[in-house]
Protein backbone atom coordinates (compact mmCIF):
# COMPACT_ATOMS: atom_id res chain seq x y z
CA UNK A 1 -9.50 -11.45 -9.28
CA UNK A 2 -8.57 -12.60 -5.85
CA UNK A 3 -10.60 -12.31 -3.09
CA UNK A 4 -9.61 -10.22 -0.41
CA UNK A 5 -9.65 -13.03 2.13
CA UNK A 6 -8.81 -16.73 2.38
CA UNK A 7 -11.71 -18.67 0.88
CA UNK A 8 -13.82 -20.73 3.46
CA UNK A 9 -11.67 -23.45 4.38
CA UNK A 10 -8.45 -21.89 3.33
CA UNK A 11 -8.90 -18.87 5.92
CA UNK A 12 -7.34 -19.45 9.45
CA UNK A 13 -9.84 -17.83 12.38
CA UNK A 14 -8.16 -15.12 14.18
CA UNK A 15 -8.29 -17.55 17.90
CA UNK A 16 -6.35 -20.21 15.59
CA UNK A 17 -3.22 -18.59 15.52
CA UNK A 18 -3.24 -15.97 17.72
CA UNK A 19 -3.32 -17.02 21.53
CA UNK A 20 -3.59 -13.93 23.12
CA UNK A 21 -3.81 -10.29 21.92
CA UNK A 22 -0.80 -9.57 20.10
CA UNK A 23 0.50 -12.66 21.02
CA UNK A 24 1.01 -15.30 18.12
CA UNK A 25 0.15 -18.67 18.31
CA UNK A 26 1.79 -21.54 16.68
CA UNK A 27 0.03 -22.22 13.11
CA UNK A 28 -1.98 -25.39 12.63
CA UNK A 29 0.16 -28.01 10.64
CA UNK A 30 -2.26 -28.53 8.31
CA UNK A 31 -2.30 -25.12 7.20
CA UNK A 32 1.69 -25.01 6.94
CA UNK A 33 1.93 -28.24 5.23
CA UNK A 34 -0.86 -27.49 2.82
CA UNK A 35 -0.36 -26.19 -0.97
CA UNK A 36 -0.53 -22.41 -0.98
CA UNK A 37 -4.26 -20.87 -2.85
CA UNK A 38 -4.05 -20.11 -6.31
CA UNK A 39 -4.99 -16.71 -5.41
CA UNK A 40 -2.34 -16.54 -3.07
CA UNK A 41 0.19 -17.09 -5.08
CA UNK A 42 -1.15 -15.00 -7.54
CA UNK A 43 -0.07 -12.33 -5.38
CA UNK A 44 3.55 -13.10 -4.82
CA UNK A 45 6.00 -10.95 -6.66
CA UNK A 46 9.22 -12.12 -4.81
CA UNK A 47 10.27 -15.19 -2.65
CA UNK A 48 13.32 -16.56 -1.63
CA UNK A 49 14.26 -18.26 2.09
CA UNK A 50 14.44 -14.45 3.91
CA UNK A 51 11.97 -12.34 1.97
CA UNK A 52 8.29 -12.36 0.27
CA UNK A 53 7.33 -9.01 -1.68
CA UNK A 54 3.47 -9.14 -1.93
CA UNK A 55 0.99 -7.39 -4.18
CA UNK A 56 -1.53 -6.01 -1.76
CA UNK A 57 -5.07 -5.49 -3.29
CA UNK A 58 -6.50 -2.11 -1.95
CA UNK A 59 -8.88 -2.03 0.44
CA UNK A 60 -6.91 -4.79 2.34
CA UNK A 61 -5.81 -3.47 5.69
CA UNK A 62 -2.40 -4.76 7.13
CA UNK A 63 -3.41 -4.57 10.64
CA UNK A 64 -6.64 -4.87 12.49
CA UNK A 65 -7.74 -1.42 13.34
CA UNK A 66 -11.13 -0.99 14.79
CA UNK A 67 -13.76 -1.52 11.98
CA UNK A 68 -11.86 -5.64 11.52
CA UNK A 69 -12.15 -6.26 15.45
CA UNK A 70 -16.14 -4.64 15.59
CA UNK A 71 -16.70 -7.05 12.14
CA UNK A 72 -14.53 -9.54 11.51
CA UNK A 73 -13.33 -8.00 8.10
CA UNK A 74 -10.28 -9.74 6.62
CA UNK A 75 -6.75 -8.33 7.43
CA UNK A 76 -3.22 -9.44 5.94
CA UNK A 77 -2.57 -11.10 9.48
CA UNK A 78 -4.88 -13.84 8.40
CA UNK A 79 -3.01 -14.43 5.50
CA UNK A 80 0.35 -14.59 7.08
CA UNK A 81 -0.09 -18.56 8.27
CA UNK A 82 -0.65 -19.39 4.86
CA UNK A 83 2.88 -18.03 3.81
CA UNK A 84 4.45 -19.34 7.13
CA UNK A 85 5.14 -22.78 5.41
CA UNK A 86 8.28 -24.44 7.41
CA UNK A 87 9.74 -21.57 8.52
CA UNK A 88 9.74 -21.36 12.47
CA UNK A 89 7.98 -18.05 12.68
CA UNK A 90 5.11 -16.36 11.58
CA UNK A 91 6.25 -13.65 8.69
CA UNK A 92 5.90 -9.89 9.03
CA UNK A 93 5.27 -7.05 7.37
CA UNK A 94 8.04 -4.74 7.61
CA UNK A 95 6.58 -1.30 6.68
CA UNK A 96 3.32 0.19 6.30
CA UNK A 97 1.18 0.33 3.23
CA UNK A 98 -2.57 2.29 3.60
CA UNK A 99 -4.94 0.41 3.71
CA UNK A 100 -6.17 2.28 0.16
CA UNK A 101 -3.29 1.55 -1.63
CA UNK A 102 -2.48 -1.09 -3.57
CA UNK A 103 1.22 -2.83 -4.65
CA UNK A 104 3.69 -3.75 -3.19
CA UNK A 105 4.44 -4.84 0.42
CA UNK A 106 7.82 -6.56 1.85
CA UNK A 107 7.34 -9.33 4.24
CA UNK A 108 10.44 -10.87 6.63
CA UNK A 109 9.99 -14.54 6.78
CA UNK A 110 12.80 -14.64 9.79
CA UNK A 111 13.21 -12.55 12.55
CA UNK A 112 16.98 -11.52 11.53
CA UNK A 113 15.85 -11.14 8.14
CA UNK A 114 12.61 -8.61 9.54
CA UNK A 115 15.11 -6.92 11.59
CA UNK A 116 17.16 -6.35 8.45
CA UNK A 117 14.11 -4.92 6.69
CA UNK A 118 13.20 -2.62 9.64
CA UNK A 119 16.10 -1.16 9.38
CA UNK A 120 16.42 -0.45 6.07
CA UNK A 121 12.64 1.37 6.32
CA UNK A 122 14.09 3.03 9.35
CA UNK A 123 16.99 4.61 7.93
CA UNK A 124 15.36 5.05 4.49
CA UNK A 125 17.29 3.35 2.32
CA UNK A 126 14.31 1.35 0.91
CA UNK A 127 13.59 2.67 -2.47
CA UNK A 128 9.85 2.88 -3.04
CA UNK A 129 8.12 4.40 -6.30
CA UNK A 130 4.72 5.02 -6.43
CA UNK A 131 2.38 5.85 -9.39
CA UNK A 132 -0.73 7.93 -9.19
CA UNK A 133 -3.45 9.96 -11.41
CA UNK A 134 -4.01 12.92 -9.98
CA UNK A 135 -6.58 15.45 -10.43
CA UNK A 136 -5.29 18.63 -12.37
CA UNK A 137 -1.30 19.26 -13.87
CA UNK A 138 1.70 20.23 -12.19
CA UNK A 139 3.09 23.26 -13.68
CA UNK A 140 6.32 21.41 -14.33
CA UNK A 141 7.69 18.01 -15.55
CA UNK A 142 9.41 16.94 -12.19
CA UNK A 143 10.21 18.78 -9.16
CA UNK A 144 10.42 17.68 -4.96
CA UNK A 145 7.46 18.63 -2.48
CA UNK A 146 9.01 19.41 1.07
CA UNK A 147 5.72 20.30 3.07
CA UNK A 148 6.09 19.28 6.75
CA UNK A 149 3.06 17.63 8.01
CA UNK A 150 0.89 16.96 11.07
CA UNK A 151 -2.39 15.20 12.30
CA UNK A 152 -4.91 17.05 12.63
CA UNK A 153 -8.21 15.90 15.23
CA UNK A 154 -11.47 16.98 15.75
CA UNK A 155 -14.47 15.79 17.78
CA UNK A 156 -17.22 15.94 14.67
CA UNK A 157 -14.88 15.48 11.64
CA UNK A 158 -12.34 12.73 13.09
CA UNK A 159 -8.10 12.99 12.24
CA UNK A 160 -6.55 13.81 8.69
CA UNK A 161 -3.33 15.04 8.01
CA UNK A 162 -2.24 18.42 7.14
CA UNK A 163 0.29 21.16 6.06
CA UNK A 164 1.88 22.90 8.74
CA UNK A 165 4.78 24.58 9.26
CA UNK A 166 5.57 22.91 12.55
CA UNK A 167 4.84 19.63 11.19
CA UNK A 168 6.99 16.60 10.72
CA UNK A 169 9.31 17.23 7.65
CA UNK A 170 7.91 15.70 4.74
CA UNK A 171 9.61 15.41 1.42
CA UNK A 172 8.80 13.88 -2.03
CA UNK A 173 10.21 13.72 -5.28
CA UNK A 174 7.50 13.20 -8.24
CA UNK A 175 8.18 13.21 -12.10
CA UNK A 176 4.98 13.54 -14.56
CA UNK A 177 5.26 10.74 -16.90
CA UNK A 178 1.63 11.81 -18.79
CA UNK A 179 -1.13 13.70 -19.01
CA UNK A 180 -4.90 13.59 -20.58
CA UNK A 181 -5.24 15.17 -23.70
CA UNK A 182 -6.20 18.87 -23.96
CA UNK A 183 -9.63 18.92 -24.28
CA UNK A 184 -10.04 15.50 -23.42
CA UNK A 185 -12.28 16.51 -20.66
CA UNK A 186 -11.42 16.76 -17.39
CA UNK A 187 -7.76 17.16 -17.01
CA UNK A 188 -5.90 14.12 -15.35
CA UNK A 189 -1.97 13.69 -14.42
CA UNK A 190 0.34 10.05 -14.46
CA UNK A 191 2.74 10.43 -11.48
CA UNK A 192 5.44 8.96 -10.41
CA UNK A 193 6.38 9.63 -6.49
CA UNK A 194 9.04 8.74 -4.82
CA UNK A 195 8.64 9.46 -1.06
CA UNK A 196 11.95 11.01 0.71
CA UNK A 197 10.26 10.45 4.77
CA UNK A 198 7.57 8.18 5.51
CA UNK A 199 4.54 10.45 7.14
CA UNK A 200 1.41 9.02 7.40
CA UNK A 201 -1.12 10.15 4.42
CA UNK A 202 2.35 11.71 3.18
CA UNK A 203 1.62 11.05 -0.64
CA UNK A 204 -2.08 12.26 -0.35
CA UNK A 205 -1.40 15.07 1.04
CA UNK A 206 1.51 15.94 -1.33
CA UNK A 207 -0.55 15.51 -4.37
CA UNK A 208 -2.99 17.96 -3.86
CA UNK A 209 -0.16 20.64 -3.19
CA UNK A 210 1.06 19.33 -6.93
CA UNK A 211 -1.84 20.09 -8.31
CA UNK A 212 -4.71 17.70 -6.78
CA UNK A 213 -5.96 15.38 -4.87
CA UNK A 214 -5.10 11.54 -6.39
CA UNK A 215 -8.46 10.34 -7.95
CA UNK A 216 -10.93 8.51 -5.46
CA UNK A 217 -9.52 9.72 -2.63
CA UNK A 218 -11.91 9.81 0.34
CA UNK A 219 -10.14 11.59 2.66
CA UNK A 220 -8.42 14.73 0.38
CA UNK A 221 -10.83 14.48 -3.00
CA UNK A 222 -13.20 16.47 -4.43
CA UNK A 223 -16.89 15.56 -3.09
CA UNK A 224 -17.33 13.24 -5.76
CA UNK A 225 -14.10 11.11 -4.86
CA UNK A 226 -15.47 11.65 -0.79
CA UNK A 227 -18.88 10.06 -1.89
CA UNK A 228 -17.65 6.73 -3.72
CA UNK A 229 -18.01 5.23 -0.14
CA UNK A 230 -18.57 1.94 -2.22
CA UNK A 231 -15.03 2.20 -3.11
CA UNK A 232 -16.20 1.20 -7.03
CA UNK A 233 -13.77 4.08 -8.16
CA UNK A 234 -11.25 3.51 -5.61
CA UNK A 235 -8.07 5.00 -4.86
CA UNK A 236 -5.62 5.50 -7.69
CA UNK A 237 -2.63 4.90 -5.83
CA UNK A 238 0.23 1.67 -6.69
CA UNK A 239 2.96 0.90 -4.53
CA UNK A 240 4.60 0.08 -8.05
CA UNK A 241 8.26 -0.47 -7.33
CA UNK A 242 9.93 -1.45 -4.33
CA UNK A 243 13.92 -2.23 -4.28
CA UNK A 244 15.19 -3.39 -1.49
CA UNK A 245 19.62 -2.96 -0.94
CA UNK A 246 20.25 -6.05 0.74
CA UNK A 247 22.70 -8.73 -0.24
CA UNK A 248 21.37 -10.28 -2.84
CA UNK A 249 19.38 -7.05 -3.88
CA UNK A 250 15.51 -8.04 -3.76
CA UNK A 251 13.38 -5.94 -5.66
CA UNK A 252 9.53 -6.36 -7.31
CA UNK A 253 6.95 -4.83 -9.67
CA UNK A 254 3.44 -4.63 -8.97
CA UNK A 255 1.16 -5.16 -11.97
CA UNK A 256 -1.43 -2.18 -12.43
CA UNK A 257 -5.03 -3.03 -11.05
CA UNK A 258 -7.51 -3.60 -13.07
CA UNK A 259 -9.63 -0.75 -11.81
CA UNK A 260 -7.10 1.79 -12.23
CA UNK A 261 -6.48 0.44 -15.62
CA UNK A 262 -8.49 2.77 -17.48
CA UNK A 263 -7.28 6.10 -16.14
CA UNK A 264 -3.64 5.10 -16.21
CA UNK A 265 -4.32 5.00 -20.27
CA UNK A 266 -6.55 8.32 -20.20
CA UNK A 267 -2.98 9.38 -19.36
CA UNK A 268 -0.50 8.09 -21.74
CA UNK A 269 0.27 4.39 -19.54
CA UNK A 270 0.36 2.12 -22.91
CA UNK A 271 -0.11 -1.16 -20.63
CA UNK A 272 2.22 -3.26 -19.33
């Protein structure tokens, strides 16, 4: 499996390419003339001249927050100079993907091309679907959640994200494509969400209105999913499709994870 970042000698230091905060630096040449990892491109689903679509591992964030700054950890920006090749500019991700979730992840490799991207997010016209086990069944076979939503703070427990009336509309379709067996212990659901807004925590929250939280959650689980701190269970959320309507059309698939592997096929998921 890849590792989550650049190996020693492959991995740019944040002060190479970044000259002042927020500020981008030119990348060194030898990193944009050199061969891209195996690993790397391992994780490409799409290229051509304007666009990469990347298959994010979980547990990768795509921009420093606080815990990367404090430690160092790895974050997609370090990867970015090691996609850069010739192209003028560093490339960008255009949307957001949790740092939980896994799949897929569009990248402008030229400012009008980012632009182009932005817009489509913007306007929603990007077509995202997501698969997911969740906890429990729905009591039907397809349906649409619309469940405005809003952060929620507190001084002891932190933010999360909530139901509430005077929230942000929120809307998402969902089909069930399979199920555990009955009496297959406990009882697990195969969804497929497609999100109609893009709210924060937006599919997390949604799923355990459907019926439950998405397994390994930490933030909306059970207490079991909210003590796998080691993240060995892990979310069970894929950013599985993205198509994106741009001329050409650019779309990708992003291969199940190996760790989500077995409950996809406690559900029906035959492999791909």
């Amino acid at each position: 499996m890849p590792p989550r970042r650049p190996p020693s000698g492959a991995r740019p230091g944040r002060a190479s390419h970044r000259s002042a905060p927020g500020r981008p630096a030119p990348t060194p040449p030898e990193l944009r003339d050199a061969p891209r990892p195996a690993w790397l491109a391992a994780r490409i689903l799409h290229e051509d001249p304007e666009v990469l679509i990347l298959d994010k591992p979980a547990g990768l964030p795509v921009h420093p927050g606080p815990a990367a700054r404090r430690d160092g950890s790895a974050t997609l920006e370090d990867w970015l100079p090691l996609l850069q090749g010739r192209k003028r500019h560093l490339p960008q991700p255009a949307h957001r993907l949790d740092t939980d979730t896994a799949g897929c992840l569009a990248i402008g490799r030229t400012k009008p091309a980012l632009a182009a991207l932005g817009a489509l997010f913007a306007a929603g016209a990007a077509r995202k679907t997501y698969w997911a086990v969740l906890r429990g069944t729905p009591a039907a076979d397809s349906g649409t959640i619309d469940a405005p939503l809003r952060k929620h703070s507190t001084r002891a427990g932190g933010w999360r994200i909530e139901p509430h009336p005077e929230g942000q509309p929120a809307r998402t379709a969902w089909q069930l494509l399979g199920r555990t067996e009955v009496g297959a212990g406990e009882a697990l659901s195969w969804i497929a969400f497609r999100p109609l807004t893009g709210r924060t925590h937006q599919l997390r929250v949604h799923a355990t209105l459907l019926c439950g939280p998405i397994l390994g959650d930490p933030f909306y689980g059970t207490a079991e999913d909210r003590a796998d701190g080691s993240g060995t269970r892990g979310l069970h959320l894929l950013a599985r499709h993205l198509a994106l309507p741009l001329d050409p059309l650019r779309e990708a698939t992003a291969p199940v994870p190996e760790a989500m592997r077995a409950a996809f096929r406690r559900c029906g998921w035959p492999g791909d």
